[in-house]
Protein backbone atom coordinates (compact mmCIF):
# COMPACT_ATOMS: atom_id res chain seq x y z
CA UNK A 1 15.63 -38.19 22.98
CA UNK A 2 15.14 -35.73 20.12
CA UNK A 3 17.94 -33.61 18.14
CA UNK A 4 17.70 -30.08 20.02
CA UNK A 5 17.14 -27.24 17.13
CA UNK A 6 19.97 -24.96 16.03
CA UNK A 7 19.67 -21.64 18.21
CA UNK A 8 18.97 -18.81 15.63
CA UNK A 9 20.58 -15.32 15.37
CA UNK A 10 18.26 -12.90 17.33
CA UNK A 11 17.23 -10.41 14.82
CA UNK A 12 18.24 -6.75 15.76
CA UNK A 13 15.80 -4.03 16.01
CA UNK A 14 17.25 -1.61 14.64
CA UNK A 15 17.04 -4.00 10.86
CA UNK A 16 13.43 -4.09 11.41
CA UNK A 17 13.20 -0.56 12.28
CA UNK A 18 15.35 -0.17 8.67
CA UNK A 19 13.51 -2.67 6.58
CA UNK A 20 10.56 -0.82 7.77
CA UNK A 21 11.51 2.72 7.24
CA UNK A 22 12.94 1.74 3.80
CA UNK A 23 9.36 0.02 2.41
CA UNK A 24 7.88 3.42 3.47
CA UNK A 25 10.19 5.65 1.68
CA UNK A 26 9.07 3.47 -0.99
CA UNK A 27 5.36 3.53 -0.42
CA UNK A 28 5.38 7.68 -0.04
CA UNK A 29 7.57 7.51 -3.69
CA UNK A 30 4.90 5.49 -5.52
CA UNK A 31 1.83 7.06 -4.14
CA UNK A 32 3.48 10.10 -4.96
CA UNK A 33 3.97 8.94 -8.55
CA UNK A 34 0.58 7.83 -8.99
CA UNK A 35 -0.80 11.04 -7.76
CA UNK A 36 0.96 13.02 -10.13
CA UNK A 37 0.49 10.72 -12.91
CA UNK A 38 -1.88 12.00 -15.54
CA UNK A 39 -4.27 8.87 -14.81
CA UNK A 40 -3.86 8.80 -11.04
CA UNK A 41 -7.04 10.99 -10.84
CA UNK A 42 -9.58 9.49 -7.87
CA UNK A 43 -12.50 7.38 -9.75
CA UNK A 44 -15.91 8.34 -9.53
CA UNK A 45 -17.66 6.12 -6.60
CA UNK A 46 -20.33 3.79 -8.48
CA UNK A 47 -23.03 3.93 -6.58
CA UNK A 48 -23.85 7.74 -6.74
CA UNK A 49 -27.42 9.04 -7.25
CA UNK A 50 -26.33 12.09 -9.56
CA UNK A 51 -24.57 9.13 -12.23
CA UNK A 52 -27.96 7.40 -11.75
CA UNK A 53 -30.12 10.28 -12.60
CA UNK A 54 -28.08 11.05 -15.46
CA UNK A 55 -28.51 7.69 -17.14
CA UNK A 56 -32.27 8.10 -16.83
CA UNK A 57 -31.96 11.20 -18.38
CA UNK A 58 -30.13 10.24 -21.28
């Protein structure tokens, strides 16, 4: 007959509901950060006509 595991600590919620609210306190500070950054401006999609027709242009 096998060894029975070792019964584990049930994990609380409330240190899930912690660990989660403290990664997204995080998350909203570095998205913040990056949008306020001087090179956190939105990129230009690549596949846009207008970018297209100015290359012909040019």
């Amino acid at each position: 007959m096998a060894k029975r595991p070792t019964p584990k600590k049930k994990r609380a919620k409330r240190a899930t509901r912690l660990q989660h609210s403290a990664y997204v306190t995080d998350e909203v500070k570095r998205l913040r950060d990056r949008q306020n950054s001087p090179y956190g401006v939105t990129a230009e999609p690549k596949k846009k006509a207008s970018k297209a027709i100015r290359k012909i242009k040019a």
